[in-house]
Structures are given as structure tokens and as C-alpha cells.
N, C-alpha and C. Protein backbone atom coordinates (compact mmCIF):
# COMPACT_ATOMS: atom_id res chain seq x y z
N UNK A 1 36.95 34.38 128.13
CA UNK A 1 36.05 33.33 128.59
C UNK A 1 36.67 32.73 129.86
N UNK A 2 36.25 32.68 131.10
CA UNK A 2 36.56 32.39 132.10
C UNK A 2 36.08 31.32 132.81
N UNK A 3 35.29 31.32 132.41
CA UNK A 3 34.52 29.83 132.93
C UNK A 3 33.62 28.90 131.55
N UNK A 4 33.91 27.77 132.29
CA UNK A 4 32.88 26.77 130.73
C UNK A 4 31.86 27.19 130.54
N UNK A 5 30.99 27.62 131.59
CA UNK A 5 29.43 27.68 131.30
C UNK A 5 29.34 29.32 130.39
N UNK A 6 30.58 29.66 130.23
CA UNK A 6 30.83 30.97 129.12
C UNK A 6 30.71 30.65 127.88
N UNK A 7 31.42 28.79 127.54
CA UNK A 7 31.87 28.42 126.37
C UNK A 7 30.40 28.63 125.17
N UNK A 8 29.33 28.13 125.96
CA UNK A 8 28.02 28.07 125.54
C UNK A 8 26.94 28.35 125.77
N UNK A 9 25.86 29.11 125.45
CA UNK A 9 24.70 29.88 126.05
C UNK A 9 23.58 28.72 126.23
N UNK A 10 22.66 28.90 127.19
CA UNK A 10 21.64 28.06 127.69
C UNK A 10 21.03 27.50 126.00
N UNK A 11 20.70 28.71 124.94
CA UNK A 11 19.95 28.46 123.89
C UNK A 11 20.74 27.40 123.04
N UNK A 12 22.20 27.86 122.80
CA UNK A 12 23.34 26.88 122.41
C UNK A 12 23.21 25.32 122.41
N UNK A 13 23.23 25.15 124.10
CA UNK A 13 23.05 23.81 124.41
C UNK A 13 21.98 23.31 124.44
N UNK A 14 20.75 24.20 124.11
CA UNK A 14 19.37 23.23 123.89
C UNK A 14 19.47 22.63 122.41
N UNK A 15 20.06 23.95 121.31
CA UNK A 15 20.51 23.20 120.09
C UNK A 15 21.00 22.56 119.98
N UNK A 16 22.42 21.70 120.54
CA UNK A 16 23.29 20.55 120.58
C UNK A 16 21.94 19.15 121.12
N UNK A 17 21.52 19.33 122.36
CA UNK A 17 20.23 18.83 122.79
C UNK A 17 19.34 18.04 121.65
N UNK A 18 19.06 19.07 120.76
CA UNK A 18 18.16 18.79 119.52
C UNK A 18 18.74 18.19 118.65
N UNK A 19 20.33 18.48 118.51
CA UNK A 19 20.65 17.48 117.13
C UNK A 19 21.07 16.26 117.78
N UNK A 20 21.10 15.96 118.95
CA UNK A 20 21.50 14.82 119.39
C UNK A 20 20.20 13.59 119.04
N UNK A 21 18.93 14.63 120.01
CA UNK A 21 18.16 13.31 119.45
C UNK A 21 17.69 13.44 117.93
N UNK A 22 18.17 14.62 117.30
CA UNK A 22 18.07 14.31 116.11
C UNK A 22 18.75 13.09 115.43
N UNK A 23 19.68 12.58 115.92
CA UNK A 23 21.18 12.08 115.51
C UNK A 23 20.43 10.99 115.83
N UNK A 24 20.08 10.29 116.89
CA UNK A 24 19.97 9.24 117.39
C UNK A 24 18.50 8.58 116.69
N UNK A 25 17.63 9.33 116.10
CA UNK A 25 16.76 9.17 115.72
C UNK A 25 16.70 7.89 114.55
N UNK A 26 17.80 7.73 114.25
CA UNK A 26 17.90 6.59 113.31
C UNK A 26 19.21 4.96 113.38
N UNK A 27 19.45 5.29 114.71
CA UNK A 27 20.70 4.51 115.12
C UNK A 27 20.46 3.72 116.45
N UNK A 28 20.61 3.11 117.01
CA UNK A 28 20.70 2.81 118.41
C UNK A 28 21.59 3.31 119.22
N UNK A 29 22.73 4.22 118.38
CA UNK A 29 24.16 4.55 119.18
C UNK A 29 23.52 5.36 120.09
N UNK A 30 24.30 5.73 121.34
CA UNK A 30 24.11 6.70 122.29
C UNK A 30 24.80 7.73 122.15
N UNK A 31 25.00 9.12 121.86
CA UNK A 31 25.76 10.44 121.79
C UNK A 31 25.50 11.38 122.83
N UNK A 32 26.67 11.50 123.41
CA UNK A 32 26.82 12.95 124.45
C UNK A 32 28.03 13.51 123.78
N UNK A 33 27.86 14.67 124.92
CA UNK A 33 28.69 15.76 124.46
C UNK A 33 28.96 16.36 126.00
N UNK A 34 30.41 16.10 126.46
CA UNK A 34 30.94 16.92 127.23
C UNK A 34 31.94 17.97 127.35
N UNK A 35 31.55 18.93 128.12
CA UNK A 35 32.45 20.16 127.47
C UNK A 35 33.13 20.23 129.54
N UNK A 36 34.62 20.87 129.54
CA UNK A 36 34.64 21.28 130.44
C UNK A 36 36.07 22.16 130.46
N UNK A 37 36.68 22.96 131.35
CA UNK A 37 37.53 24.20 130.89
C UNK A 37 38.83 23.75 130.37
N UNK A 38 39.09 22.34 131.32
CA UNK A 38 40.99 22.04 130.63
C UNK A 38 41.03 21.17 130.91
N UNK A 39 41.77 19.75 130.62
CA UNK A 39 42.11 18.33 130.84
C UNK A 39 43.65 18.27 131.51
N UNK A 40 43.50 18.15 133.08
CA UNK A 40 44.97 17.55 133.62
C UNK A 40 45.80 17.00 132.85
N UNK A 41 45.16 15.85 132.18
CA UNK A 41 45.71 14.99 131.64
C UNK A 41 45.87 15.17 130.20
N UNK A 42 46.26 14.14 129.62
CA UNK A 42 46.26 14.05 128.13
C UNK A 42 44.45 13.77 127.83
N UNK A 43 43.96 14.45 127.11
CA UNK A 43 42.40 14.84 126.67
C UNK A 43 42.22 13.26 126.40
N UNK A 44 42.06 12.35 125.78
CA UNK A 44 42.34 11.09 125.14
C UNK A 44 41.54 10.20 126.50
N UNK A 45 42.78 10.45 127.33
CA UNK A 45 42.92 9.45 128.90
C UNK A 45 41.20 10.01 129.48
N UNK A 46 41.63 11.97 129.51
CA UNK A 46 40.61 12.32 130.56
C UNK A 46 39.07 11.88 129.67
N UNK A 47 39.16 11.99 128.23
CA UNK A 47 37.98 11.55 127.45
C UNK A 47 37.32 9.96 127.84
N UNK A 48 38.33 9.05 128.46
CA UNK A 48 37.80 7.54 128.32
C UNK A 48 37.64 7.75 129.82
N UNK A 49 37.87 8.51 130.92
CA UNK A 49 37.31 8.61 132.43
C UNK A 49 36.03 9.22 132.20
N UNK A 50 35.87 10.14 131.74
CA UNK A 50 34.31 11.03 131.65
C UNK A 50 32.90 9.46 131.00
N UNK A 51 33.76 9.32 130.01
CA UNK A 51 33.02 8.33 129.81
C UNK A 51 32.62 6.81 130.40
N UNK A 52 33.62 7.00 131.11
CA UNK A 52 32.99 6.02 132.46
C UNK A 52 32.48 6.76 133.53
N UNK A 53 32.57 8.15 133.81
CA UNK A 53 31.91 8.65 134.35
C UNK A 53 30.23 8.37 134.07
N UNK A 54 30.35 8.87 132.87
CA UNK A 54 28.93 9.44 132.77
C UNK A 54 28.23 7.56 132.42
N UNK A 55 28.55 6.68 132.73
CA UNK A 55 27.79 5.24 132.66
C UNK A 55 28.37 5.14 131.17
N UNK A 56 28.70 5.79 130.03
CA UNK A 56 28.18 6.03 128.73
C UNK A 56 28.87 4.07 128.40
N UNK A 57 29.77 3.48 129.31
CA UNK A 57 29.89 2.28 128.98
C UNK A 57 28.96 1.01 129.42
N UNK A 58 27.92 1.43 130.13
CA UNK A 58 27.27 0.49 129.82
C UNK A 58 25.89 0.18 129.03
N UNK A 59 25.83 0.96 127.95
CA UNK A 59 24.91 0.46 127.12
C UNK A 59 24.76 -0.83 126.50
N UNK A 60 23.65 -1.53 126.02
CA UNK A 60 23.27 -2.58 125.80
C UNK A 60 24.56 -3.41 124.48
N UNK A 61 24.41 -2.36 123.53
CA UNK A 61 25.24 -2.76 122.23
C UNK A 61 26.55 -1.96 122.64
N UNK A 62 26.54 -2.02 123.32
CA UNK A 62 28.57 -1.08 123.49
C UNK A 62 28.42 0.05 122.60
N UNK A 63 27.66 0.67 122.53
CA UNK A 63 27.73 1.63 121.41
C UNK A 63 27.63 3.37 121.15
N UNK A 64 28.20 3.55 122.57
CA UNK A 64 28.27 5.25 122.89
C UNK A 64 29.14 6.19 122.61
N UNK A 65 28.81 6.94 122.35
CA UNK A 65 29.88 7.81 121.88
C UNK A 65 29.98 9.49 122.18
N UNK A 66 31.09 9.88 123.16
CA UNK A 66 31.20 10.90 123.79
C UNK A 66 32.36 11.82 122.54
N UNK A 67 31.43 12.72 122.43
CA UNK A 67 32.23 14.31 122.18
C UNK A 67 33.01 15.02 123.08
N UNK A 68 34.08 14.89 123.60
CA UNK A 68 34.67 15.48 124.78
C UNK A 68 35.24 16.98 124.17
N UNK A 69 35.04 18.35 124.51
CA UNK A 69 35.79 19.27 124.50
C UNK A 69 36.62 19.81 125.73
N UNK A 70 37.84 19.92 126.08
CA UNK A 70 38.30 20.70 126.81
C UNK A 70 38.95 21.80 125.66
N UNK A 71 37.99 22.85 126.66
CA UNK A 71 37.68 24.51 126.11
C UNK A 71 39.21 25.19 126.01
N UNK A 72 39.70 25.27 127.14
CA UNK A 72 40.81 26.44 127.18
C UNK A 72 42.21 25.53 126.76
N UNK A 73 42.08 24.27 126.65
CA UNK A 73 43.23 23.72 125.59
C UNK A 73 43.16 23.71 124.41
N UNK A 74 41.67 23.94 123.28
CA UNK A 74 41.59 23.72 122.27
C UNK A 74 41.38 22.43 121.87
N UNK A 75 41.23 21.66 122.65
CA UNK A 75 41.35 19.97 122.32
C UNK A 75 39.98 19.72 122.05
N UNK A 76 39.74 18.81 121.56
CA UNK A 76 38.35 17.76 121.30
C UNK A 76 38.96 16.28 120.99
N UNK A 77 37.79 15.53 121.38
CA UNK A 77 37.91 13.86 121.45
C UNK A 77 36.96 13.37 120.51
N UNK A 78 36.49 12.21 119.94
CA UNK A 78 35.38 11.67 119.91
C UNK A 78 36.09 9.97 120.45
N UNK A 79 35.30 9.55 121.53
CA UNK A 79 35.56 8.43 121.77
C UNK A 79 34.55 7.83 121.91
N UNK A 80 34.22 6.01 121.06
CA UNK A 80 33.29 5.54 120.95
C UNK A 80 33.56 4.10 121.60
N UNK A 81 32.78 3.69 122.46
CA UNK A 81 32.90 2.64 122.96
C UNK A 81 32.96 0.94 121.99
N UNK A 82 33.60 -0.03 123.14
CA UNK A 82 33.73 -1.39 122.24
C UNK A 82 33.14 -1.69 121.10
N UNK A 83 32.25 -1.47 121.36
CA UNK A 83 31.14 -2.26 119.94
C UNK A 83 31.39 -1.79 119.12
N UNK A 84 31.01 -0.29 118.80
CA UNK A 84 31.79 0.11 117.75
C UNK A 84 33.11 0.30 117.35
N UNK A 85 34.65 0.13 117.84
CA UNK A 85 35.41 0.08 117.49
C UNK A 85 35.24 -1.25 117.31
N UNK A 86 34.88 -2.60 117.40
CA UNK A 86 34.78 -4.04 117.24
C UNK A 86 34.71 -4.10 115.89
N UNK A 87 33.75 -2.92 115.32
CA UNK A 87 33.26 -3.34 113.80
C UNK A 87 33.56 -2.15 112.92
N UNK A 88 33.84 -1.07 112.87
CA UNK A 88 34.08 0.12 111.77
C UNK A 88 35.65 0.27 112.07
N UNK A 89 36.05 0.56 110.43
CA UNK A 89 37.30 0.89 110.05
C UNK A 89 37.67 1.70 111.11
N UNK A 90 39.44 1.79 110.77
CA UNK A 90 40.04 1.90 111.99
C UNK A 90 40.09 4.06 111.62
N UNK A 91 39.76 4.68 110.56
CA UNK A 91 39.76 5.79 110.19
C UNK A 91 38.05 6.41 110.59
N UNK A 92 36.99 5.54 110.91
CA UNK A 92 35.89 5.78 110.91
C UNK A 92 35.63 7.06 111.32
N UNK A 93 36.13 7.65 112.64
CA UNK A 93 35.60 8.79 113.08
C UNK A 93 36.42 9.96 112.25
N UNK A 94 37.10 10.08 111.59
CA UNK A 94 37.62 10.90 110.71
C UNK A 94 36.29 12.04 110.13
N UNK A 95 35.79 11.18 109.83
CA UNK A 95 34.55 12.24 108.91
C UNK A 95 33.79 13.44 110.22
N UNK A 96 33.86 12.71 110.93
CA UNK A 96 33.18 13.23 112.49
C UNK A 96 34.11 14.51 112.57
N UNK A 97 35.32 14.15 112.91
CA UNK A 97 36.68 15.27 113.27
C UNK A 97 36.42 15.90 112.79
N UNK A 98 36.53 15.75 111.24
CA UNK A 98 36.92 17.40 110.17
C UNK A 98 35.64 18.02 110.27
N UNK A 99 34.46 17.21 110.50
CA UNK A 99 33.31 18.55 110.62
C UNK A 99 33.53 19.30 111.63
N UNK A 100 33.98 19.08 112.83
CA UNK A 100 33.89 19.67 114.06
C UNK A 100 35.43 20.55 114.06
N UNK A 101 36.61 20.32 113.53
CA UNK A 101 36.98 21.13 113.07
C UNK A 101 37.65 22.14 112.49
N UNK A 102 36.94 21.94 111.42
CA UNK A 102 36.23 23.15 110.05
C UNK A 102 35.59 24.06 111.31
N UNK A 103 34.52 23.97 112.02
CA UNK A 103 34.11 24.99 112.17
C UNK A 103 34.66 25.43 113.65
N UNK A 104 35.21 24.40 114.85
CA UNK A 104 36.09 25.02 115.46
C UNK A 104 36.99 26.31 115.14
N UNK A 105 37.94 25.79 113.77
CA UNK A 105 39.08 26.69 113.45
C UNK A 105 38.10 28.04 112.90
N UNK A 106 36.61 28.15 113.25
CA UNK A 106 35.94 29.52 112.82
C UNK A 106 35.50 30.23 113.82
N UNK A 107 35.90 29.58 115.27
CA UNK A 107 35.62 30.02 116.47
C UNK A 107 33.41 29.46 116.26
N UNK A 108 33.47 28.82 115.22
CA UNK A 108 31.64 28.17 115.33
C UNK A 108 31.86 26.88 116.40
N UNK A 109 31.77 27.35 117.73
CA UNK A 109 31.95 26.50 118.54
C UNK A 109 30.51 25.09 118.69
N UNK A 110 29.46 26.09 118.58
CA UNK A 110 28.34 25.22 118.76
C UNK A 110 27.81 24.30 117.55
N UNK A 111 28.17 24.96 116.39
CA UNK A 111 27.92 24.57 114.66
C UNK A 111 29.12 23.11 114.96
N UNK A 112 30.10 23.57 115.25
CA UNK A 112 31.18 22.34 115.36
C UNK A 112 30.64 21.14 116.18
N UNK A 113 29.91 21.18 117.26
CA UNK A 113 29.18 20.34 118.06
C UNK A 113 28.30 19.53 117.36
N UNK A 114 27.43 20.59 116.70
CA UNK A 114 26.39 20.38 116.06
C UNK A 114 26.37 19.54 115.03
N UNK A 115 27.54 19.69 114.25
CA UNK A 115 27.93 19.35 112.87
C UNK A 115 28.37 17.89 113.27
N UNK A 116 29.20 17.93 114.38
CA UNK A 116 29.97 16.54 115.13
C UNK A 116 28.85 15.64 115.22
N UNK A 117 27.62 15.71 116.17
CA UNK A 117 26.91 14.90 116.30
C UNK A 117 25.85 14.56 114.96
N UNK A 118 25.31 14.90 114.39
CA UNK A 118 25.07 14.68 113.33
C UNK A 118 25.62 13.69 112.51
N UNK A 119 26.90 13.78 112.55
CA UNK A 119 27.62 13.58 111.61
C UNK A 119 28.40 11.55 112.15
N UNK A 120 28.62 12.07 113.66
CA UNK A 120 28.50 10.79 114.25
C UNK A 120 27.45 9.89 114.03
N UNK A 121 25.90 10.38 114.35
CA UNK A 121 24.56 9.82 113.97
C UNK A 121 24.78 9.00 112.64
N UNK A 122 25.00 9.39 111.63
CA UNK A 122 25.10 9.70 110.60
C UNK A 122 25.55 8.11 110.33
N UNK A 123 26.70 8.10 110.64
CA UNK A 123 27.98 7.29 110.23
C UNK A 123 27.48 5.75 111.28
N UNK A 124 26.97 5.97 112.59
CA UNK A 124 26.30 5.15 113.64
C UNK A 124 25.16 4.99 112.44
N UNK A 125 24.77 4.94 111.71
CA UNK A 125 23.33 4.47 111.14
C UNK A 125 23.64 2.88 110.30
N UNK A 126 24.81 3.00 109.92
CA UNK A 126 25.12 1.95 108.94
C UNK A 126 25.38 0.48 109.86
N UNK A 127 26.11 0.74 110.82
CA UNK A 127 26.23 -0.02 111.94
C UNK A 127 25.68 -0.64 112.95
N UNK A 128 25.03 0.51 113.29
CA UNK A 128 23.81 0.67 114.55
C UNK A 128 22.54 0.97 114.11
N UNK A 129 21.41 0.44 113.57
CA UNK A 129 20.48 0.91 112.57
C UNK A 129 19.94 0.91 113.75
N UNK A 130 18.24 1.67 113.45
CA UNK A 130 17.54 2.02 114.93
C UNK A 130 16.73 0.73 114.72
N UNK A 131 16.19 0.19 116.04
CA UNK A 131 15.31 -1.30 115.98
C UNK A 131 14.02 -0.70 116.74
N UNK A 132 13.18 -1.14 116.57
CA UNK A 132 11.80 -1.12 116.98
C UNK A 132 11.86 -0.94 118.54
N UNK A 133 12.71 -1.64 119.04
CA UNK A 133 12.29 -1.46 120.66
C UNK A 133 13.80 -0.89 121.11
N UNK A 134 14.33 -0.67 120.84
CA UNK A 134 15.17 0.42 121.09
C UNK A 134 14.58 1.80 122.21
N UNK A 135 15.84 1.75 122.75
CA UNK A 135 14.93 3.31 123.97
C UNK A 135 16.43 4.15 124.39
N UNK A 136 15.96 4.96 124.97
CA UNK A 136 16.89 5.94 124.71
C UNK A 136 17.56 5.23 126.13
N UNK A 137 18.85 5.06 126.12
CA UNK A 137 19.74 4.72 127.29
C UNK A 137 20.28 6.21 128.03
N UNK A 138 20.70 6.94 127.54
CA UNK A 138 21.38 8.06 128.07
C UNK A 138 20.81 9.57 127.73
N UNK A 139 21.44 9.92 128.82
CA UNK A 139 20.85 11.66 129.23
C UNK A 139 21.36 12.15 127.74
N UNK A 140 20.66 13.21 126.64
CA UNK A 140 20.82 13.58 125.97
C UNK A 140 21.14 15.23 126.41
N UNK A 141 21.33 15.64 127.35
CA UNK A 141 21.82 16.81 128.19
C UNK A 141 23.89 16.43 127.53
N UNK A 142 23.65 18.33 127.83
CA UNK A 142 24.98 18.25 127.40
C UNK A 142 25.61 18.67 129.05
N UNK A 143 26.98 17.61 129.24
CA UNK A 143 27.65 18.09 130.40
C UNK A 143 28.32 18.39 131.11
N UNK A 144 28.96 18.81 131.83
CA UNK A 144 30.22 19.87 132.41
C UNK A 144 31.06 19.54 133.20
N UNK A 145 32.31 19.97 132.93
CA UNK A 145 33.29 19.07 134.21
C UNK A 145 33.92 20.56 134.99
């Protein structure tokens, strides 16, 4: 695999696409997913720049939450902005991790995505319930560094 846009096929990322607003369908949280080949840095650091990259900090309720993969280190992130670290246990994203991976360590790169956001959604429901006028803040596109 030589390049990111190898990591995942066009059809791939329309499925990640779909479980996102699947995910969001019951939460107000915001979920992306960025994938890109390797992190200079410590994944962690380069995970909380992307996410100021991509605006993902200024949503209304602080409440976004980026999937970061860098591909050719093996690494993954989930980093969720203020609001939600303000209010869920300090183990919260745990449940998130082990889905993503379980199926990482199966080379199910996209199932691991898949499973991640979901599973984030999921856990964002108890916290972040969806409200009537709620609207989608962020690009549900998955994206590339």
C-alpha cells in the first residue's frame, strides 16, 4: 500500500459515509473520520491539530469527535472535544477502541471504522441525545492528510 487513497476504496468510504450519519442520527455529536499515511508527530498531538483543522472544534455543544488513523504507523486516535470530556467517565471511549481494534488486528480496516463510529454514536446518545432542531454541523465525508 503506497499511498492512503490505497488504504480505502471509493465504495469503502461511502460505507463509513453511511454509518456516520447513521451514528449521528440519534445524538447531536459530530463524527469524522480521518485517515492519512503517517503522523510526524506523536498521533495524539497530530490527532488534536487535524481536529482543529477540520473546524471539528467549533461546534455548538463542544461535541465532536474525530477518528484519526495514521495508516503506515498502525496508530488510531479517537479524540472528542470539551464537552464531552466535561461530562463522560474518564474510560468512556474504551468501548469505541476495542471495536476498532478487534477488527484492525484482522486487517478489517473499514469494518474497524465502521464498527468505531457506530459505536461512538452509540455511547454520544446518552449524553448528546438528538434535539428537534439540531442540524448537521460537519462534513460527514471521510478525509485525507
Amino acid at each position: 500500500m503506497s499511498k492512503v487513497e490505497d488504504f480505502l476504496t471509493a465504495a469503502e468510504e461511502q460505507e463509513i459515509v453511511l454509518a456516520i450519519i447513521e451514528a449521528e442520527k440519534n445524538t447531536s455529536g459530530e463524527i469524522r473520520v480521518h485517515i492519512e499515511a503517517h503522523s510526524k508527530i506523536e498521533p495524539f498531538k497530530r490527532a488534536q491539530e487535524v481536529f482543529h483543522f477540520l473546524k471539528m472544534d467549533n461546534t455548538k455543544e463542544e461535541n465532536g469527535v474525530l477518528i484519526y488513523v495514521a495508516v503506515h504507523d498502525k496508530k488510531f486516535v479517537i479524540y472528542g472535544d470539551r464537552g464531552i470530556n466535561n461530562v463522560v467517565p474518564k474510560n468512556f471511549w474504551n468501548t469505541t477502541k476495542d471495536a476498532i481494534e478487534q477488527q484492525f488486528k484482522q486487517n478489517n480496516f473499514k469494518q474497524g471504522i465502521i464498527d468505531g463510529v457506530l459505536k461512538a454514536g452509540k455511547e454520544l446518545e446518552n449524553h448528546f441525545p438528538w434535539q428537534h432542531n439540531d442540524t448537521n454541523e460537519l462534513s460527514n465525508e471521510v478525509s485525507k492528510g
